[in-house]
N, C-alpha and C. Protein backbone atom coordinates (compact mmCIF):
# COMPACT_ATOMS: atom_id res chain seq x y z
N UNK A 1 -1.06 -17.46 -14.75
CA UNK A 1 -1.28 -17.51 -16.17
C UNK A 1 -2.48 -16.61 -16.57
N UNK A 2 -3.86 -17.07 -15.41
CA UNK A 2 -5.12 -15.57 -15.91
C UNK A 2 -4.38 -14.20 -15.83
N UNK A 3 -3.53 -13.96 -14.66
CA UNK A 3 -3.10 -12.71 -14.92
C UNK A 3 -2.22 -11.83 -15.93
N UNK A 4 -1.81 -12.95 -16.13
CA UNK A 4 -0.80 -12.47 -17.79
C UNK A 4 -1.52 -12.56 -19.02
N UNK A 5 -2.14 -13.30 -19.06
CA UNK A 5 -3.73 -13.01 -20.21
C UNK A 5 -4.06 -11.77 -20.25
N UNK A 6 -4.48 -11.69 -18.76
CA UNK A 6 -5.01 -10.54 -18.80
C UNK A 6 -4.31 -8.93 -18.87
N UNK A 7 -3.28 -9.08 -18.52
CA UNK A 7 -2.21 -8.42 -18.70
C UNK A 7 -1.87 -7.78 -20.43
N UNK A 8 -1.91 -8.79 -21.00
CA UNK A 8 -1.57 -9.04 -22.65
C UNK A 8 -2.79 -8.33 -22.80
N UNK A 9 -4.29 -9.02 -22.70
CA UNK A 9 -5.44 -8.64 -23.05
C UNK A 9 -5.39 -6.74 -22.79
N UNK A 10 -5.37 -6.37 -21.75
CA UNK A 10 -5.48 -5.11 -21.65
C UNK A 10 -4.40 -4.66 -22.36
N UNK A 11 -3.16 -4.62 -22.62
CA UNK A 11 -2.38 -3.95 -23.53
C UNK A 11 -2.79 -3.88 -24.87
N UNK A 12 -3.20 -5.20 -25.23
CA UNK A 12 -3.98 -4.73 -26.97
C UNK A 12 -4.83 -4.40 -26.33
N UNK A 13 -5.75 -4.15 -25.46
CA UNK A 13 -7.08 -3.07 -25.56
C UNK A 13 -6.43 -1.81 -26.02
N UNK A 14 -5.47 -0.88 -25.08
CA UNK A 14 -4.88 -0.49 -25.20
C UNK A 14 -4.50 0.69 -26.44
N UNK A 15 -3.92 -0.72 -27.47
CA UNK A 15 -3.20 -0.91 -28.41
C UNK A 15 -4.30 -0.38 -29.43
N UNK A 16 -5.27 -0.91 -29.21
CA UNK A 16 -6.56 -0.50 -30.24
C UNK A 16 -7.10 0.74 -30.17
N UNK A 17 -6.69 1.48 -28.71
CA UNK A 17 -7.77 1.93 -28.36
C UNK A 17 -7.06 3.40 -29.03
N UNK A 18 -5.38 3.32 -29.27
CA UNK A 18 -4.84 3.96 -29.45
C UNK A 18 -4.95 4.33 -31.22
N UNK A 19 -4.98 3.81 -31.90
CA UNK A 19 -4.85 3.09 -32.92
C UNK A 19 -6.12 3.61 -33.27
N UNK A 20 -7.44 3.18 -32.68
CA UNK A 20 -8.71 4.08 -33.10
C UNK A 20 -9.32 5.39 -33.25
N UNK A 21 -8.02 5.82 -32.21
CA UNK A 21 -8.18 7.28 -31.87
C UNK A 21 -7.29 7.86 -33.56
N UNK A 22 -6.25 7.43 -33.79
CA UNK A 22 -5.55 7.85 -34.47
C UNK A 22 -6.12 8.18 -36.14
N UNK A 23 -7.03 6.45 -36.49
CA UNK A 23 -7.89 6.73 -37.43
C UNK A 23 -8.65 7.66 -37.32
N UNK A 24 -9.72 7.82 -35.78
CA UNK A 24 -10.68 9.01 -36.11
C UNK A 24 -10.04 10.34 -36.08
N UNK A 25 -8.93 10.62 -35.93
CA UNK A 25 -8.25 11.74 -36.04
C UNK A 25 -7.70 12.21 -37.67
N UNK A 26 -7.53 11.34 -37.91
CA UNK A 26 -7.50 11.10 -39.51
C UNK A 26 -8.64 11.46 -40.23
N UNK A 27 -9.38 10.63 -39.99
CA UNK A 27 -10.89 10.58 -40.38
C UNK A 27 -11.36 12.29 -40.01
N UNK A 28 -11.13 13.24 -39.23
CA UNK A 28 -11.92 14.27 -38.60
C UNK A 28 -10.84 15.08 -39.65
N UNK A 29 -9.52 14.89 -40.13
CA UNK A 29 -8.84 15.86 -40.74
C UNK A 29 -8.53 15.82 -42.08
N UNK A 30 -9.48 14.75 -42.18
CA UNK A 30 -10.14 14.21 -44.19
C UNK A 30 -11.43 14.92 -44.21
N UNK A 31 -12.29 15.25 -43.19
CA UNK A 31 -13.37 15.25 -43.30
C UNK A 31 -13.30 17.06 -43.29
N UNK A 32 -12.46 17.76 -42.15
CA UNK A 32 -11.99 19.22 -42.46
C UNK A 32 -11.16 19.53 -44.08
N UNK A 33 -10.88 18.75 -44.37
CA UNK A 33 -9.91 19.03 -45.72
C UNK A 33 -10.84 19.05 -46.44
N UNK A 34 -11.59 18.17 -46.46
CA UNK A 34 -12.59 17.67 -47.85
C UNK A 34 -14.02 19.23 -47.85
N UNK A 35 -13.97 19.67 -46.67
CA UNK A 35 -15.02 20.73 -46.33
C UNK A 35 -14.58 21.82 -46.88
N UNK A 36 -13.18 22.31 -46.74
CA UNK A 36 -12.40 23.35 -47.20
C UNK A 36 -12.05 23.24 -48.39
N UNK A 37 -11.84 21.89 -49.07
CA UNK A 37 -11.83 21.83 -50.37
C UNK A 37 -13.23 22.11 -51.24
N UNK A 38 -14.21 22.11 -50.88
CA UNK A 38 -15.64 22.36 -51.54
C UNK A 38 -15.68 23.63 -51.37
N UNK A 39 -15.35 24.09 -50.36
CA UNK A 39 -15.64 25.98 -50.36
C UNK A 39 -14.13 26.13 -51.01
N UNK A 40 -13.48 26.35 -51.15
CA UNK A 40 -12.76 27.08 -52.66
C UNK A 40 -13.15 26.22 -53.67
N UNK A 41 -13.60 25.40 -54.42
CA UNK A 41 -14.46 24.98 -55.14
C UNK A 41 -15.28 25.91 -55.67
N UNK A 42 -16.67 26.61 -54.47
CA UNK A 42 -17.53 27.27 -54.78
C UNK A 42 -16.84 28.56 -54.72
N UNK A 43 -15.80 28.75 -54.42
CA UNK A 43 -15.44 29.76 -54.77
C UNK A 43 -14.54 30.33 -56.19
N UNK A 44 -14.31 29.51 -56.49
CA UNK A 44 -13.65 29.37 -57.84
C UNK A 44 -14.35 29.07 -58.74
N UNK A 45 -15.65 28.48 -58.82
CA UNK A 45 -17.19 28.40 -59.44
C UNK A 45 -17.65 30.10 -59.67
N UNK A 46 -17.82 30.72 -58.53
CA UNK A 46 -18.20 32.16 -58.34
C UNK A 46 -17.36 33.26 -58.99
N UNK A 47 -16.27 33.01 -58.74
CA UNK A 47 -15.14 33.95 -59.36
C UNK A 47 -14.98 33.53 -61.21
N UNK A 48 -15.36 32.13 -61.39
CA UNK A 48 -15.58 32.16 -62.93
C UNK A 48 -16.65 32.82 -63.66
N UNK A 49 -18.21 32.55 -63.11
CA UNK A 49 -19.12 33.27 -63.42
C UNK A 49 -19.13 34.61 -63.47
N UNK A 50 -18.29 35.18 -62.69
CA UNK A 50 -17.71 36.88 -62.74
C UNK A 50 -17.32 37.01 -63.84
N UNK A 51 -15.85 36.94 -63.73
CA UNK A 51 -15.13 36.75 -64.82
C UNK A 51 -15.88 36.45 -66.37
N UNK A 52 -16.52 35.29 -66.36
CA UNK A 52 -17.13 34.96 -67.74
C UNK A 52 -18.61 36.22 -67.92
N UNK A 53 -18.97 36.82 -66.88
CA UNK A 53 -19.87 38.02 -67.15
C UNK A 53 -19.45 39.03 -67.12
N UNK A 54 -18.11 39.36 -66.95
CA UNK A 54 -17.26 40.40 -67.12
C UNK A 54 -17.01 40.93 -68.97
N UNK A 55 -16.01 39.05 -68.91
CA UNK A 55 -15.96 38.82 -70.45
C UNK A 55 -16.64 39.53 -71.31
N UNK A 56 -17.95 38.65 -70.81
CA UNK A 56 -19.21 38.33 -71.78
C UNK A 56 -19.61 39.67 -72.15
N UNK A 57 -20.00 40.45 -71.28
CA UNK A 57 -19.86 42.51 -71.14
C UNK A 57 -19.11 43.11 -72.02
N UNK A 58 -17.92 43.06 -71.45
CA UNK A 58 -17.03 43.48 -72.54
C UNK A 58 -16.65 43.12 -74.28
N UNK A 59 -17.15 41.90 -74.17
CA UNK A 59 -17.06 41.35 -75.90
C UNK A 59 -18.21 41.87 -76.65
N UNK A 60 -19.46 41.77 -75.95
CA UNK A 60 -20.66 42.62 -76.44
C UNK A 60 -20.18 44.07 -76.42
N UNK A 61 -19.98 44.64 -75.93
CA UNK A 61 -19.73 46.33 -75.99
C UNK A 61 -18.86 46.46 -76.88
N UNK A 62 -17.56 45.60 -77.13
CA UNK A 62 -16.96 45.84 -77.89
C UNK A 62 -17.43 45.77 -79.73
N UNK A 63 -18.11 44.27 -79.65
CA UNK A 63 -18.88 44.16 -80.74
C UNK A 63 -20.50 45.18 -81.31
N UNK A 64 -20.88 45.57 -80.35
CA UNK A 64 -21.66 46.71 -80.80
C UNK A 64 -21.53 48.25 -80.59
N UNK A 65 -20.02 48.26 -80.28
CA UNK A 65 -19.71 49.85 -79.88
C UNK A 65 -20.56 50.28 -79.00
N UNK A 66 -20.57 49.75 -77.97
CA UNK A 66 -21.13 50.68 -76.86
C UNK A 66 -20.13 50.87 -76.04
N UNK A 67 -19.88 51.95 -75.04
CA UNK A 67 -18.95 52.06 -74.18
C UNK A 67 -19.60 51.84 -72.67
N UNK A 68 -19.07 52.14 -71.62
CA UNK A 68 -19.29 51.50 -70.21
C UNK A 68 -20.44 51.41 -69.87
N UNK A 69 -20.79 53.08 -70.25
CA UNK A 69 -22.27 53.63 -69.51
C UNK A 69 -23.56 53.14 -70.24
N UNK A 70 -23.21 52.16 -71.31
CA UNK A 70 -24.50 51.85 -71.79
C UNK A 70 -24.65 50.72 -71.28
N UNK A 71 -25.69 50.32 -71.00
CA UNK A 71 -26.50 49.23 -70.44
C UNK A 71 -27.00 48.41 -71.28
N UNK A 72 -26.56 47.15 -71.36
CA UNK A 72 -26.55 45.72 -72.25
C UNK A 72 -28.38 45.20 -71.85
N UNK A 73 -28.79 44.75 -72.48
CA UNK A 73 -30.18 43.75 -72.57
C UNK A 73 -29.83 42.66 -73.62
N UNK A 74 -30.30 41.84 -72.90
CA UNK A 74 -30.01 40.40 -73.58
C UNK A 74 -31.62 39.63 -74.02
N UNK A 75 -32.16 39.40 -75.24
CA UNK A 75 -33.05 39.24 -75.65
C UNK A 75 -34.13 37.95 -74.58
N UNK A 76 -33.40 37.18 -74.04
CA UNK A 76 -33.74 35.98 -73.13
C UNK A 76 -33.38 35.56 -71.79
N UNK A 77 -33.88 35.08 -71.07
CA UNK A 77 -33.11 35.03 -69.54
C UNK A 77 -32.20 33.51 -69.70
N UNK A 78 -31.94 32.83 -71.03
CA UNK A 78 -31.19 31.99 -70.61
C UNK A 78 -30.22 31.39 -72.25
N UNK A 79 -29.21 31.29 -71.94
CA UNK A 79 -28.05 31.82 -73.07
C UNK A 79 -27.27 30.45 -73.06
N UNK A 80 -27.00 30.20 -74.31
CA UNK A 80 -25.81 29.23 -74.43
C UNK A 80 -24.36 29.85 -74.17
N UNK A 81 -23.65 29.06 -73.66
CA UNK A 81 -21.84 29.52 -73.35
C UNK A 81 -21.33 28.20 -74.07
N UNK A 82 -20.38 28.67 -74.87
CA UNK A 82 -19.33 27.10 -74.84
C UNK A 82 -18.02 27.63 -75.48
N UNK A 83 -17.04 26.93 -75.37
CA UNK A 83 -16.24 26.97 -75.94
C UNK A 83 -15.66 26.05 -77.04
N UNK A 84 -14.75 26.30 -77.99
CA UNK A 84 -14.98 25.53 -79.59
C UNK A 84 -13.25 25.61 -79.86
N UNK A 85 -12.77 24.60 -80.12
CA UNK A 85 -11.43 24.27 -80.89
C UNK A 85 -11.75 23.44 -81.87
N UNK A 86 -11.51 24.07 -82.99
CA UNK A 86 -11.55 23.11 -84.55
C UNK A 86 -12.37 22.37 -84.34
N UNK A 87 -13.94 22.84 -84.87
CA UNK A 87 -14.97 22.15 -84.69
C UNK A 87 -15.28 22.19 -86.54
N UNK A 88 -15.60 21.20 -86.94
CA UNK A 88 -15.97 20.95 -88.41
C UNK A 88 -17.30 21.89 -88.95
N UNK A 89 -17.11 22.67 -89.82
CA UNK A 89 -18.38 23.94 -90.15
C UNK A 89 -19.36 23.43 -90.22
N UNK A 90 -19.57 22.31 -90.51
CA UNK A 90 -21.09 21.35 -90.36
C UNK A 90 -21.68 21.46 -89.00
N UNK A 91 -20.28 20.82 -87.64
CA UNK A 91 -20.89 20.66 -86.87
C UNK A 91 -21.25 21.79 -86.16
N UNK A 92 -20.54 22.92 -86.56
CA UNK A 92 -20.75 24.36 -85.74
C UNK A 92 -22.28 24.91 -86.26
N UNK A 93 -22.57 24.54 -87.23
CA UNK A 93 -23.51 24.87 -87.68
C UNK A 93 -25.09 24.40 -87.29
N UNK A 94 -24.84 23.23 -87.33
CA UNK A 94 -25.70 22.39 -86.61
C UNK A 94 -25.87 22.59 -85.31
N UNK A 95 -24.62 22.72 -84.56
CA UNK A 95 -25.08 23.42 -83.06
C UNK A 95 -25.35 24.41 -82.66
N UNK A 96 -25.00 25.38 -84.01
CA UNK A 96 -26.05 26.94 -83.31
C UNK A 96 -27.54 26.70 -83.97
N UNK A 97 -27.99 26.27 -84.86
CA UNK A 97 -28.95 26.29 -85.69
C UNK A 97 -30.21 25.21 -84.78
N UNK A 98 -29.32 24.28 -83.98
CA UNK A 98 -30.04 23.55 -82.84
C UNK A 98 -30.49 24.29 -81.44
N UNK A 99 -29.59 24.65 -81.24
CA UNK A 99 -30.06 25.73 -79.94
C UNK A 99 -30.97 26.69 -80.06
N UNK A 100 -30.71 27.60 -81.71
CA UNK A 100 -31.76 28.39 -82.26
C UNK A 100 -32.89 28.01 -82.23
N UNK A 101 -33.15 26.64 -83.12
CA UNK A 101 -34.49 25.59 -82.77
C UNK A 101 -35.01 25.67 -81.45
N UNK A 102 -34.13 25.35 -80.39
CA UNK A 102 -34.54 25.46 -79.28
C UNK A 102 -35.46 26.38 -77.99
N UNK A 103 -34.91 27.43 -79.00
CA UNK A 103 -35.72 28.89 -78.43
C UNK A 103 -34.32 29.84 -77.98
N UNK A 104 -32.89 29.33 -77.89
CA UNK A 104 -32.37 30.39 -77.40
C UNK A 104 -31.86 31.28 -78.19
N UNK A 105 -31.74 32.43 -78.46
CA UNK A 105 -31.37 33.61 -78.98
C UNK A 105 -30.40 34.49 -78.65
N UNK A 106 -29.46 33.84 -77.77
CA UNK A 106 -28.35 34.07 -77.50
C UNK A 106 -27.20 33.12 -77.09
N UNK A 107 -26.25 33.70 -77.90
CA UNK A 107 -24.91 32.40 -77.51
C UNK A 107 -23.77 32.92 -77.20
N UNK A 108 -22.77 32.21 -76.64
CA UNK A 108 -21.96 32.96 -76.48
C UNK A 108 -20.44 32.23 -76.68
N UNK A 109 -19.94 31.86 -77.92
CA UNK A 109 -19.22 30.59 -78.21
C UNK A 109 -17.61 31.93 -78.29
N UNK A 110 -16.52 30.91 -76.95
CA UNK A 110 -16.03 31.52 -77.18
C UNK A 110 -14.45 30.20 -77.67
N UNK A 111 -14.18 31.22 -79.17
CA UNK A 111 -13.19 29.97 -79.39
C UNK A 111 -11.39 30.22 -79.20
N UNK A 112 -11.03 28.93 -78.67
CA UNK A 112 -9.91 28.56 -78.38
C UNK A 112 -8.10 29.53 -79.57
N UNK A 113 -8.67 29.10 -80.36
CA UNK A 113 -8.10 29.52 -81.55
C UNK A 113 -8.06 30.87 -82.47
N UNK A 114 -7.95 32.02 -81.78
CA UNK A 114 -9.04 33.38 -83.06
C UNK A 114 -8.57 33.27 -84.54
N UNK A 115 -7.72 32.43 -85.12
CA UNK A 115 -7.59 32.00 -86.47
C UNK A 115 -8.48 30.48 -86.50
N UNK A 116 -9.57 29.94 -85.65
CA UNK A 116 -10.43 29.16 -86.25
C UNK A 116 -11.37 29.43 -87.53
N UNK A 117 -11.15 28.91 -88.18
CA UNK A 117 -12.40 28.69 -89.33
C UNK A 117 -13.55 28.95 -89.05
N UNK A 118 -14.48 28.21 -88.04
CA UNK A 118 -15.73 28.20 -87.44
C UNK A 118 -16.27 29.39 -87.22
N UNK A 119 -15.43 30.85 -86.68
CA UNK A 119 -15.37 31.99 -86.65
C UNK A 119 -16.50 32.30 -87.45
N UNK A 120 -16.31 32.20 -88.85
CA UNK A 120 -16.61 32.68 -90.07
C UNK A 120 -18.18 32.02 -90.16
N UNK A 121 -18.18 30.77 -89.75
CA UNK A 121 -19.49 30.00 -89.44
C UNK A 121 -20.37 30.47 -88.70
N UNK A 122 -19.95 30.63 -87.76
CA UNK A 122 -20.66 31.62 -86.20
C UNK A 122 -21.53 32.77 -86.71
């Protein structure tokens, strides 16, 4: 009878031991996924900031007629960005006129809609 205990006993050791391996194998290929998911993350973070300073380049040049070779200066080292869908002229107003308060002197609101109203506010 001890030997069949023990018998049983070592098979669920076994049983667990198998079973534990399987979680930490799991566990090690959540933990590679989740790693690879943060780096394209930061990479799709990086490739927006391009892109939105690409934009941002080009909408200025376009709005002050400059072409490639001229070189942009931006009055401040730190700029509002946002974007705006049907925002009420009060409140558009209030939020550039707040940031202005603030000290920044540059914005860069880009809206959803180019037949918004707010446009005209801006």
């Amino acid at each position: 009878a001890i030997e069949s205990k023990l018998g049983e006993m070592r098979y669920a050791s076994a049983e667990v031991e198998i079973k534990l391996s399987s979680v930490l194998a799991e566990q090690d290929h959540v933990s590679r996924a989740k790693a690879e998911l943060e780096e394209k993350q930061e990479e799709l973070r990086k490739a927006s900031l391009e892109i939105t300073a690409s934009l941002t380049s080009k909408q200025a040049r376009l709005r002050y007629g400059a072409d490639e070779s001229t070189e942009l200066h931006w009055d401040s080292d730190a700029a509002i960005v946002s974007t705006i869908r049907g925002a009420p002229p009060a409140a558009l107003r209030s939020f550039i006129l707040y940031h202005l308060h603030l000290g920044f002197s540059c914005m860069f609101l880009f809206f959803d809609d180019p037949t918004d109203s707010g446009i005209d506010t801006a």
